[in-house]
N, C-alpha and C. Protein backbone atom coordinates (compact mmCIF):
# COMPACT_ATOMS: atom_id res chain seq x y z
N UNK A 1 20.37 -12.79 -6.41
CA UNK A 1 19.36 -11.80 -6.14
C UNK A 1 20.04 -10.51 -5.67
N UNK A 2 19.54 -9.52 -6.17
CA UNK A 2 20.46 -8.48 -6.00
C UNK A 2 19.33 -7.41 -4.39
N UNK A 3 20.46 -6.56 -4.07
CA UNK A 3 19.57 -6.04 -2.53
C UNK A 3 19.42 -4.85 -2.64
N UNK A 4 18.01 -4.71 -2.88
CA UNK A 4 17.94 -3.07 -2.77
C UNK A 4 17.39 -2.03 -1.70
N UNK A 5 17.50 -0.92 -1.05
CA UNK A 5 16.92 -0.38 0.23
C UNK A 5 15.57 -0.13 -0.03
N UNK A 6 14.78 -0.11 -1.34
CA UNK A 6 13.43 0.23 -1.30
C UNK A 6 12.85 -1.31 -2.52
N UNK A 7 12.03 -1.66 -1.46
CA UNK A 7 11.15 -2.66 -2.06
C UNK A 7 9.53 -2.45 -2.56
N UNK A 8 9.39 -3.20 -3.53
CA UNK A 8 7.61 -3.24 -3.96
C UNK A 8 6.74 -4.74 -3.83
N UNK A 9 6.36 -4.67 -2.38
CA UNK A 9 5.94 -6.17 -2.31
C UNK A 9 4.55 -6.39 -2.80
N UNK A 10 4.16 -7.36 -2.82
CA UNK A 10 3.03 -8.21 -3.28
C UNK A 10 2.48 -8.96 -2.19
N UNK A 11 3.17 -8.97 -1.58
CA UNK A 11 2.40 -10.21 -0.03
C UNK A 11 3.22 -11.66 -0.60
N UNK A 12 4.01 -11.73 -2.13
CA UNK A 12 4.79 -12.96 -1.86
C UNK A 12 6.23 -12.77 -2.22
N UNK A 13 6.49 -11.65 -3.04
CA UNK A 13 7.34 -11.42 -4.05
C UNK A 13 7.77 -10.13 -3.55
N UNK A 14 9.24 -9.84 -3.76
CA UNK A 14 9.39 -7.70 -3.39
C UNK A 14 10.30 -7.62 -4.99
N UNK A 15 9.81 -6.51 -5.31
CA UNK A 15 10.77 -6.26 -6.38
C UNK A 15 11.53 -5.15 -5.86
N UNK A 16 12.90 -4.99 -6.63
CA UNK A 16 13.35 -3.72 -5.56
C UNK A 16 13.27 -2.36 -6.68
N UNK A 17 13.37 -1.12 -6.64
CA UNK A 17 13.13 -0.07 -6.76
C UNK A 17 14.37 0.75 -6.57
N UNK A 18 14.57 1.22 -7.67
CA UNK A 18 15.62 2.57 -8.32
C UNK A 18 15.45 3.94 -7.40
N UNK A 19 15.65 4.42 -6.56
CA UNK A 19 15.27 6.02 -6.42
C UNK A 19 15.90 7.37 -7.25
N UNK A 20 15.35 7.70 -7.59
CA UNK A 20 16.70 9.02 -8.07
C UNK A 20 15.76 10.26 -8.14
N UNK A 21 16.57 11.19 -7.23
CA UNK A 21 16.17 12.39 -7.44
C UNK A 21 17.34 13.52 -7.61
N UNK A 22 16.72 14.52 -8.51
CA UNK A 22 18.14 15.18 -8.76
C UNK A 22 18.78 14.39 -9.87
N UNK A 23 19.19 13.69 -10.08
CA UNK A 23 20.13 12.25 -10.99
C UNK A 23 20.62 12.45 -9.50
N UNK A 24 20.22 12.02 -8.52
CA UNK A 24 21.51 11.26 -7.32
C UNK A 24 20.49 10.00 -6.70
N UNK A 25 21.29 8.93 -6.68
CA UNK A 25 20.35 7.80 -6.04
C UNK A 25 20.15 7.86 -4.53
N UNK A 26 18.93 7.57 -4.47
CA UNK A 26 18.32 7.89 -2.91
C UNK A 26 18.41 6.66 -2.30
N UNK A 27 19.47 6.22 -0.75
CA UNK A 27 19.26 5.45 -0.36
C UNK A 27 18.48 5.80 0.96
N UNK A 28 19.32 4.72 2.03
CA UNK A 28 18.71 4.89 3.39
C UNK A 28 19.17 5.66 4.34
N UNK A 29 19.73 6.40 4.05
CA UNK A 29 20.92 7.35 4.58
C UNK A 29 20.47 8.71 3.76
N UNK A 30 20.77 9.50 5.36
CA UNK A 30 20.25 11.28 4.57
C UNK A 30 21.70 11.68 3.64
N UNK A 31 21.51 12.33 2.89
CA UNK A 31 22.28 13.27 1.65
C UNK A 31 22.16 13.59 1.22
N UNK A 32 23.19 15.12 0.31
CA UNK A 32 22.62 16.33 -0.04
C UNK A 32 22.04 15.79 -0.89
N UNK A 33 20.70 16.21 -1.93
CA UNK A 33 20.76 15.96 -3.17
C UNK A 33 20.01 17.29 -4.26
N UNK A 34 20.09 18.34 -3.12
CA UNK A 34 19.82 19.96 -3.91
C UNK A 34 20.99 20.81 -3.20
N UNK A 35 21.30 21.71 -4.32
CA UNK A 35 22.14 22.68 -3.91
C UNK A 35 21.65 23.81 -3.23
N UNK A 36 22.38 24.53 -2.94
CA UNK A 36 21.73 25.74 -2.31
C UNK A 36 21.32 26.54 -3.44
N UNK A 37 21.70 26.95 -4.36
CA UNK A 37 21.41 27.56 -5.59
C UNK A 37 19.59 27.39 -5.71
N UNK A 38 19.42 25.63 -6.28
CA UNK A 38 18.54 25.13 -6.67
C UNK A 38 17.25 25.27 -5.58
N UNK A 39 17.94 25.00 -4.41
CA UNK A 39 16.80 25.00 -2.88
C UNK A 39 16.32 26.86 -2.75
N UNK A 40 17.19 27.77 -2.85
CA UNK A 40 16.88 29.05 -2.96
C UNK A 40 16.00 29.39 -3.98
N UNK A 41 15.78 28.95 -5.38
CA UNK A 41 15.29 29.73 -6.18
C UNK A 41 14.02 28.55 -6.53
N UNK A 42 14.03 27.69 -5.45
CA UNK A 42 12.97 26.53 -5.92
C UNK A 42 12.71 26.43 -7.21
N UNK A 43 13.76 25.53 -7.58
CA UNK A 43 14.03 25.24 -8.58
C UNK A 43 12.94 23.61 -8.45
N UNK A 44 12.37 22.89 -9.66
CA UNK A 44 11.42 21.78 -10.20
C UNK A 44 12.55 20.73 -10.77
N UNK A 45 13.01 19.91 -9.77
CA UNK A 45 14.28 19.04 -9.88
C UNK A 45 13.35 17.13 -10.07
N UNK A 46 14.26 16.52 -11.11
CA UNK A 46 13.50 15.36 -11.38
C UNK A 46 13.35 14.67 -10.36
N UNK A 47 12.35 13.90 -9.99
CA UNK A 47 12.16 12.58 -9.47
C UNK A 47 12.39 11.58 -10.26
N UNK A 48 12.61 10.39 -10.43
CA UNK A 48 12.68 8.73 -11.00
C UNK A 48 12.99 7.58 -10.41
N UNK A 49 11.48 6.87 -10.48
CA UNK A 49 11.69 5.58 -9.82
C UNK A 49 11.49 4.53 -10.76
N UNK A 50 12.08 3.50 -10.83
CA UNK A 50 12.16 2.31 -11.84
C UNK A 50 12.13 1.24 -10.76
N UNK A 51 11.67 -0.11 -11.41
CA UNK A 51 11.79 -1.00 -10.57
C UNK A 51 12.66 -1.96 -11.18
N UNK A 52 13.95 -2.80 -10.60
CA UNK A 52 15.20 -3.19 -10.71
C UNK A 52 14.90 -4.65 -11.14
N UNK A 53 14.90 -4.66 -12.36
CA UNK A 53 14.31 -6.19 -12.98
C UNK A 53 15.19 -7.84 -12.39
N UNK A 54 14.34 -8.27 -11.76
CA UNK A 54 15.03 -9.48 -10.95
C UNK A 54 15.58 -10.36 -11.59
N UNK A 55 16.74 -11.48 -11.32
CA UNK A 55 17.36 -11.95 -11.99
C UNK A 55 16.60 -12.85 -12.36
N UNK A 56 15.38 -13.62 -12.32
CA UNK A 56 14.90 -14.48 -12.92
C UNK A 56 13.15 -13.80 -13.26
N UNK A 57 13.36 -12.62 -13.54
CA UNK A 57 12.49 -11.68 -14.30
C UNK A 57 11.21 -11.52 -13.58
N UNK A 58 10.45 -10.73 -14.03
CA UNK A 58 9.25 -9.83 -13.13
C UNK A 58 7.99 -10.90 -13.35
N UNK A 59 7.38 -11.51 -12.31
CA UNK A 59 6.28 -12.49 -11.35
C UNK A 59 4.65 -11.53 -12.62
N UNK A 60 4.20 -12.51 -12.39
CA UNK A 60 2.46 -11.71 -12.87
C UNK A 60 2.45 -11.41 -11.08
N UNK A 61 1.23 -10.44 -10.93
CA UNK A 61 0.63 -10.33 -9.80
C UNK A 61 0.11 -8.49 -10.06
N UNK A 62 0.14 -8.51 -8.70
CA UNK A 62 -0.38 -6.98 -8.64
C UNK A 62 0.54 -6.46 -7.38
N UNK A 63 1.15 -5.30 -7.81
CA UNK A 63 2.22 -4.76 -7.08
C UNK A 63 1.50 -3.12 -6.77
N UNK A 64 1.65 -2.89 -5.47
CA UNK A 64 1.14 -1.71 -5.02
C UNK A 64 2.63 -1.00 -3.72
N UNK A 65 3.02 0.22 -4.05
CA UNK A 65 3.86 1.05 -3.12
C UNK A 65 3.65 2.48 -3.31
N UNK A 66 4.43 2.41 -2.34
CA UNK A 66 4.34 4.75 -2.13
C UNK A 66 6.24 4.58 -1.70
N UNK A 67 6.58 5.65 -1.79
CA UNK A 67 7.53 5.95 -1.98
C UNK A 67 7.44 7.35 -0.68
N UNK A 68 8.28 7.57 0.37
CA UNK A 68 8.44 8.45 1.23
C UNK A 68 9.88 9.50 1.02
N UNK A 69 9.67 10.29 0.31
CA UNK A 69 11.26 11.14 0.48
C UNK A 69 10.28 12.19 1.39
N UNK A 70 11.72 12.81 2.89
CA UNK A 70 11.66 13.64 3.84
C UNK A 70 13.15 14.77 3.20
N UNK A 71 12.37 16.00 2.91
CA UNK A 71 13.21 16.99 2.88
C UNK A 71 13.10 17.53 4.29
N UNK A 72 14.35 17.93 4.34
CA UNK A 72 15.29 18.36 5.93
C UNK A 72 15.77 19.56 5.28
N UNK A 73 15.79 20.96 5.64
CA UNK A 73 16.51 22.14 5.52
C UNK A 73 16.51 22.88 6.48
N UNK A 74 17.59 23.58 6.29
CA UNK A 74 18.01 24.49 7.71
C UNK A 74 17.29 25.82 7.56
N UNK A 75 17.30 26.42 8.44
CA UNK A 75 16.81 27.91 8.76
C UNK A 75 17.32 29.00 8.51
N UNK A 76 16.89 29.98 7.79
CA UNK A 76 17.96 31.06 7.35
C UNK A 76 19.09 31.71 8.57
N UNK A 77 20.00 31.45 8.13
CA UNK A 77 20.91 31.74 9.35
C UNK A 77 21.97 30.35 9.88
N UNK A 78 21.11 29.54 9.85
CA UNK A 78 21.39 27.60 10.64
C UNK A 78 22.92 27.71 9.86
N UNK A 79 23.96 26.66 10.48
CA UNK A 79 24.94 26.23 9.92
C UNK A 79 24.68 24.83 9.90
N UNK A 80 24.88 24.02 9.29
CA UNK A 80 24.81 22.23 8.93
C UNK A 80 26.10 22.14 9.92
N UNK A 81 26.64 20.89 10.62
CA UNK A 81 27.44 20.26 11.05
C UNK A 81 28.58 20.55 10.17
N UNK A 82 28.20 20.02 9.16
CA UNK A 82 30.11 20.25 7.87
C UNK A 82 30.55 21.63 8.02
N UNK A 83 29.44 22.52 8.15
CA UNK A 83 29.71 24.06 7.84
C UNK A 83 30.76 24.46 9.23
N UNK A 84 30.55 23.55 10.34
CA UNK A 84 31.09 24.59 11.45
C UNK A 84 32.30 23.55 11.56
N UNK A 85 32.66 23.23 11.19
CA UNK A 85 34.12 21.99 11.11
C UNK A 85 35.08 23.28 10.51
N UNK A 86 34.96 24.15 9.74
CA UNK A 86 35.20 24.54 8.52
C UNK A 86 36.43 25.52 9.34
């Protein structure tokens, strides 16, 4: 059985779930996944979620989830942590 950070349960069964935004996979841990370029000119960057076919294949039932991504950006002016190492 393979382990993934985002699940789709059923009340018996979880299937696990692909994140990708940007093409960068979204785990449980914050990271970049827009540039400054892209975040400045609000740029319309993909979302994609798939669900990760289990090794002994996908259950009948009825599967219901939401999906939570939190964008975090700094303030015109802000330096990020990496920036002041520099």
């Amino acid at each position: 059985m393979s382990v993934c950070s985002h699940l789709l349960p059923n009340g018996r069964d979880n299937i696990g779930l692909k994140v990708m935004f940007n093409h960068y996979t979204i785990g449980l841990h914050s990271s970049q996944v827009v540039s400054e370029k892209d975040a400045w000119t609000g740029a319309r960057l993909p979302l994609h979620i798939e669900a990760v076919v289990p090794v002994e294949g996908f259950r009948q039932g009825e599967y219901y989830a939401s999906v939570h991504i939190i964008f975090e950006s700094l303030l015109p002016g802000e330096h990020s942590p990496a920036d002041l190492s520099l």
